[in-house]
Protein backbone atom coordinates (compact mmCIF):
# COMPACT_ATOMS: atom_id res chain seq x y z
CA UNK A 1 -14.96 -40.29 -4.27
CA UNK A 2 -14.47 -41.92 -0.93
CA UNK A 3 -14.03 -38.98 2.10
CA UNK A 4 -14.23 -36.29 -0.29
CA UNK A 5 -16.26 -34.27 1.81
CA UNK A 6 -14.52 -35.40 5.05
CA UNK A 7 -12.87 -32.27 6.09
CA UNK A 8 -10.09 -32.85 8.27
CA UNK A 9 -10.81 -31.66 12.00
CA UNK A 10 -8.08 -28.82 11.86
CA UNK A 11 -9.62 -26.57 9.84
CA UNK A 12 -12.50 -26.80 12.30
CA UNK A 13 -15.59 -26.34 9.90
CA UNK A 14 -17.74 -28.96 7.79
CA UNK A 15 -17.45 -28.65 4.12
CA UNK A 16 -20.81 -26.56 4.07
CA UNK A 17 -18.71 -23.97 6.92
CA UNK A 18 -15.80 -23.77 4.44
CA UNK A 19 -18.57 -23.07 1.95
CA UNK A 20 -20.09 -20.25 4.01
CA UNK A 21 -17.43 -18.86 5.33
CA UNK A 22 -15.48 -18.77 1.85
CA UNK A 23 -18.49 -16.90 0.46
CA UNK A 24 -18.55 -14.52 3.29
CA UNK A 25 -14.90 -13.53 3.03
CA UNK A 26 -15.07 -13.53 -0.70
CA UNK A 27 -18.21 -11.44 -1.34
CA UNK A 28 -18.29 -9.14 1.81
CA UNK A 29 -15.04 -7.35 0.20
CA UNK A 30 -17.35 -7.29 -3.09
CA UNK A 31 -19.92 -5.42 -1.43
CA UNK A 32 -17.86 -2.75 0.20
CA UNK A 33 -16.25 -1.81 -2.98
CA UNK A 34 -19.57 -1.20 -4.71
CA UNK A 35 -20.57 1.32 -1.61
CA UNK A 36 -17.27 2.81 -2.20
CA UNK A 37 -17.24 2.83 -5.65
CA UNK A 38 -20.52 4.54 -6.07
CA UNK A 39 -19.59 8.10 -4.74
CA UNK A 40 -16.25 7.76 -6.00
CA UNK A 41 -17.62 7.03 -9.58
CA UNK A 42 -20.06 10.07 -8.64
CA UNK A 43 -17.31 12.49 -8.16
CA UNK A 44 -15.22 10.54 -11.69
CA UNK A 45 -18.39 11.97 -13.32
CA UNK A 46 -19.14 15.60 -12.25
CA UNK A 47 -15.29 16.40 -12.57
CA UNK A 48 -13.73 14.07 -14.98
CA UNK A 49 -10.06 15.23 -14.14
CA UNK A 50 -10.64 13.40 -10.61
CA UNK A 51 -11.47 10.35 -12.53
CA UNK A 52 -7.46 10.02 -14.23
CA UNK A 53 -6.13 9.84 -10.47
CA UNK A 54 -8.75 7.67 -9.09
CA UNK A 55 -8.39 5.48 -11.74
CA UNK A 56 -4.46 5.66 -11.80
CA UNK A 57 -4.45 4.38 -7.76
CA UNK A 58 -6.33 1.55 -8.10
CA UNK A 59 -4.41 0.41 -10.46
CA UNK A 60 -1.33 0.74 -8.67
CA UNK A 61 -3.09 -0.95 -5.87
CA UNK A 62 -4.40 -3.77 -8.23
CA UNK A 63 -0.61 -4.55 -9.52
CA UNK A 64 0.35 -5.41 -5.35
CA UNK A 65 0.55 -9.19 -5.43
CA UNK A 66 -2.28 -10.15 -2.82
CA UNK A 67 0.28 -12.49 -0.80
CA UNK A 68 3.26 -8.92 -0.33
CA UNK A 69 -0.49 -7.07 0.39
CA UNK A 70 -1.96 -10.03 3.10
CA UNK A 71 1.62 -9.63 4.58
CA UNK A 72 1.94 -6.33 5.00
CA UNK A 73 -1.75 -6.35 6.89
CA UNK A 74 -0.58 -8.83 8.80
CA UNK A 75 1.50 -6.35 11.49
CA UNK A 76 -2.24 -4.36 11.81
CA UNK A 77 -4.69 -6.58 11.45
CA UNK A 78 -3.39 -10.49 12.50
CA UNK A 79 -4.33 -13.63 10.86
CA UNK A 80 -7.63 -12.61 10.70
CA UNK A 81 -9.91 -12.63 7.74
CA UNK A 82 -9.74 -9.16 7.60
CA UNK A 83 -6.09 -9.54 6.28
CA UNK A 84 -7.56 -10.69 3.29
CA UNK A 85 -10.96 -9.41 2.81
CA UNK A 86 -9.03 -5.68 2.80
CA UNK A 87 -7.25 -6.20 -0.35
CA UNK A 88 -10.10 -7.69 -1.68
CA UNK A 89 -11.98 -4.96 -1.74
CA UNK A 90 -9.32 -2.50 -2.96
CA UNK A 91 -9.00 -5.16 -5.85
CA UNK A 92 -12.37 -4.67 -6.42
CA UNK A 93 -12.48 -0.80 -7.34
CA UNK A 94 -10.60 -1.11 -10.30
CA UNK A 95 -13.03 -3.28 -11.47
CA UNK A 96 -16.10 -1.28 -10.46
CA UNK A 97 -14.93 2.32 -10.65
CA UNK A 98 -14.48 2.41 -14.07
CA UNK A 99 -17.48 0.30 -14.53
CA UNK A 100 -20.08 2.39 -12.89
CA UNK A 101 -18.69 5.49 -14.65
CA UNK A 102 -18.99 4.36 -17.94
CA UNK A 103 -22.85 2.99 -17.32
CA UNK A 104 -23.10 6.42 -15.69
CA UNK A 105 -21.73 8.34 -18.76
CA UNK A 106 -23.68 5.99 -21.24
CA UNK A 107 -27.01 8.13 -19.53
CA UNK A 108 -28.46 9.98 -22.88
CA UNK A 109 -27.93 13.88 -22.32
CA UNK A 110 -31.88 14.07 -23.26
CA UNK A 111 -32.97 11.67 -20.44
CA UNK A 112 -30.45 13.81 -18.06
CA UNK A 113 -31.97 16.99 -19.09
CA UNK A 114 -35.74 16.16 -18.68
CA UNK A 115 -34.86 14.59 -15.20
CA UNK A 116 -33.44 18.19 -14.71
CA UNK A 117 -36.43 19.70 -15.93
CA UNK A 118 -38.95 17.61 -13.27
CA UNK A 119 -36.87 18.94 -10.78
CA UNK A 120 -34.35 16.14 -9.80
CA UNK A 121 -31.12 17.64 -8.26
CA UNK A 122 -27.89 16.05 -8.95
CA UNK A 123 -28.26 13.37 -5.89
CA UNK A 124 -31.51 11.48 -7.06
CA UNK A 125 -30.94 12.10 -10.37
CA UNK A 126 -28.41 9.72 -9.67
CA UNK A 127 -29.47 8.00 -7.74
CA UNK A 128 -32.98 7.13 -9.67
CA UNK A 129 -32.08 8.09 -13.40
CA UNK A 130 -28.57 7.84 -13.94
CA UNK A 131 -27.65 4.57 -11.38
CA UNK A 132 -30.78 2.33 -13.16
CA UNK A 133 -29.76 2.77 -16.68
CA UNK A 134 -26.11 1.94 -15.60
CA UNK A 135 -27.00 -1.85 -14.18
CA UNK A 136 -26.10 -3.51 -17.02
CA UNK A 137 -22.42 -2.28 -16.66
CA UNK A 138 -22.42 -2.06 -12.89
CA UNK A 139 -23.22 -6.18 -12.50
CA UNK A 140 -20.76 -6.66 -15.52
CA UNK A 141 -17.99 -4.97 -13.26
CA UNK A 142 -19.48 -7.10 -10.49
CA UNK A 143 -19.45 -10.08 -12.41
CA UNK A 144 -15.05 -9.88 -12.85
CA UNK A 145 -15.15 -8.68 -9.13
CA UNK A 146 -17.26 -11.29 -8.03
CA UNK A 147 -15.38 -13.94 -9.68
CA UNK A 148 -11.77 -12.82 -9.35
CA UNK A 149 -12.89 -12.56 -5.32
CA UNK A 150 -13.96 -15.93 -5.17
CA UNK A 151 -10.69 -17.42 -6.35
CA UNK A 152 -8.19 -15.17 -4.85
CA UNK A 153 -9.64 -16.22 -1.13
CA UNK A 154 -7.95 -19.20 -1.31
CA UNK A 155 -4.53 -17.39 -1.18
CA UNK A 156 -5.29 -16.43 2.18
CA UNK A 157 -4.34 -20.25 3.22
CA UNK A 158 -1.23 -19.09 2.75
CA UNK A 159 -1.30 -16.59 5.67
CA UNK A 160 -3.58 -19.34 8.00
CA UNK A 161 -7.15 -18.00 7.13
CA UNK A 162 -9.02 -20.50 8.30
CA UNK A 163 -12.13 -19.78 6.65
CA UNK A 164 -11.16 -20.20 2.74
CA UNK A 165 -11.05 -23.47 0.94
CA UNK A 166 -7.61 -23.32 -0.05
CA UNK A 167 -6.74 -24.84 3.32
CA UNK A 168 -8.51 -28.09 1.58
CA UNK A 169 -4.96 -27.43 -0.92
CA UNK A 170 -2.60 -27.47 2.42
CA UNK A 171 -4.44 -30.20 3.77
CA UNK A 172 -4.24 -32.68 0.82
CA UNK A 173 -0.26 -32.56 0.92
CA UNK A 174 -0.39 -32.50 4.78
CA UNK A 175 -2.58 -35.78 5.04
CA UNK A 176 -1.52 -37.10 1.80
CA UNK A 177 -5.55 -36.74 0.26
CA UNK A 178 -5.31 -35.50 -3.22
CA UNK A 179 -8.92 -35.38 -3.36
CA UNK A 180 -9.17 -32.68 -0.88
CA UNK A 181 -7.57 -30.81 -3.70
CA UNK A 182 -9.83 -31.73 -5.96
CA UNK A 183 -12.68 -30.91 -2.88
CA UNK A 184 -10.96 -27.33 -3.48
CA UNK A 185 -10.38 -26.87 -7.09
CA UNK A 186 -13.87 -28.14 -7.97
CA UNK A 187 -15.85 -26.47 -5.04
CA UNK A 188 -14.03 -22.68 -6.06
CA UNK A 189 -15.06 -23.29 -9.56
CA UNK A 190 -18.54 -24.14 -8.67
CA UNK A 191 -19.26 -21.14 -6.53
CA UNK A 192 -17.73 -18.49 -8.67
CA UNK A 193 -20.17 -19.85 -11.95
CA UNK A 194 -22.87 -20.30 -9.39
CA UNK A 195 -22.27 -16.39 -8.35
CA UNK A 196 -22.18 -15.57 -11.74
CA UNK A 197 -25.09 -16.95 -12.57
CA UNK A 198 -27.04 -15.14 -9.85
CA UNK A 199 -25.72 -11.73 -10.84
CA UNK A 200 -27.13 -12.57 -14.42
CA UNK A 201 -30.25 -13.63 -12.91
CA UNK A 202 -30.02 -9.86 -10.75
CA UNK A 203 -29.55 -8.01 -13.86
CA UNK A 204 -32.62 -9.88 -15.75
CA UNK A 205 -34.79 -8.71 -13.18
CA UNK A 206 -33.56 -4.91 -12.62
CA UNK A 207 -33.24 -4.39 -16.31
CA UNK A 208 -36.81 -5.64 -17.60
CA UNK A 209 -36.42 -3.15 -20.32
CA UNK A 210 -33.36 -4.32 -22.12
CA UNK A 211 -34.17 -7.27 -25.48
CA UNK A 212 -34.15 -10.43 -24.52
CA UNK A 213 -32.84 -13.41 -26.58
CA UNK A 214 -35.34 -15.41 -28.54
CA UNK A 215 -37.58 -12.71 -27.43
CA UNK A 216 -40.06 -11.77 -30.50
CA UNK A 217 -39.61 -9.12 -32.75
C-alpha cells in the first residue's frame, strides 16, 4: 500500500521509532509490575489475610478508565510518557499478583519441606524453589499483561504521547490517510502476538521439565 510506512513528520519518528518507542512505553510498565509484584505476592503468601486487600486495590485501580487515570497524572507528571506508562503498570498487578501467588501456592508442601530441611530460609527458598516452579503461571500473567499493555499505549494519543502508534489513528483523519490507520491497527496487532510469542518461547526454555506436545511417551 502506497506511503504506508511514510510517517508523517509531526510525530517526529520513522515507523521503526514508533515501533521502539511503543515497545518501550508498553513493556517498561510490564517490567516494573513484575518487580513489584514479586514481594507483594511474597507477603499474599506468608500471611494470606494481606492477600484479600492487596488483591481488592488493584482491582479498584484496574476499574479507573486509563484516559480519567492519564488525566489525572497529567497535573504531576505532564505529557510525558510517564503519564501513561504509570497506569500501566498499576494495570499490570492485578494481572500478576494473583498470578505469582497461585504458581507460588501450587509449590508441593513436600518439595517446601525438604528445601527447609537443606537449610533454605524463607528468602531463597523463594527465591530458588518456590519462584521456578511458579514460571508457568508467572509468564501466563505476563502474557495478559504483556498484551493488554501493548494495546492500551495507543490511548495515550489521546493525551499527545508522542511515542505510541495511536498517533498513526490521529494522523489518518488529520491528513486524510486511512492507511495510517491501518499502519496502526495492523502494526499493534503484530507486536502484541509477536510478544506473546516470545514469552512462550521464555517459558519453553525456563521450564525444560514440563511435557511437551508431540513429545514421546
Amino acid at each position: 500500500m502506497t506511503g504506508f510506512f511514510d510517517i508523517p513528520s509531526d510525530l517526529q519518528h520513522s515507523w521503526l521509532g514508533l515501533v521502539g518507542l511503543h515497545l518501550r512505553e508498553a513493556l517498561l510498565p510490564v517490567l516494573a509490575g513484575l518487580v513489584l509484584s514479586l514481594p507483594v505476592a511474597q507477603l499474599c503468601v506468608r500471611f494470606r489475610w494481606f492477600y484479600a486487600p492487596v488483591f481488592g486495590v488493584t482491582t479498584v485501580l484496574y476499574a479507573v478508565p486509563s484516559l480519567a487515570f492519564f488525566v489525572l497524572l497529567i497535573d504531576y507528571t505532564g505529557m510525558t510518557e510517564s503519564t501513561v506508562m504509570i497506569p500501566l503498570a498499576v494495570y499490570s498487578l492485578v494481572v500478576l499478583v494473583p498470578a505469582i501467588v497461585d504458581g507460588v501456592r501450587s509449590v508441593p508442601p513436600e518439595t517446601l519441606a525438604a528445601a527447609t530441611a537443606m537449610g533454605l530460609g524463607p528468602v531463597r527458598r523463594y527465591l530458588q524453589v518456590q519462584l521456578p516452579i511458579a514460571v508457568p503461571a508467572i509468564i501466563a500473567g505476563l502474557r495478559v499483561a504483556a498484551v493488554s499493555s501493548i494495546s492500551l499505549v495507543s490511548i495515550g494519543m489521546l493525551i499527545g504521547n508522542q511515542g505510541a502508534l495511536g498517533n498513526l489513528l490521529n494522523d489518518a483523519q488529520i491528513y486524510h490517510r486511512p492507511e495510517l490507520a491501518v499502519n496502526s491497527v495492523v502494526t499493534t496487532a503484530a507486536l502484541g502476538i509477536l510478544v506473546d510469542a516470545l514469552l512462550v518461547l521464555v517459558r519453553t526454555l525456563l521450564t525444560p521439565w514440563m511435557p511437551r506436545k508431540g513429545a514421546s511417551r
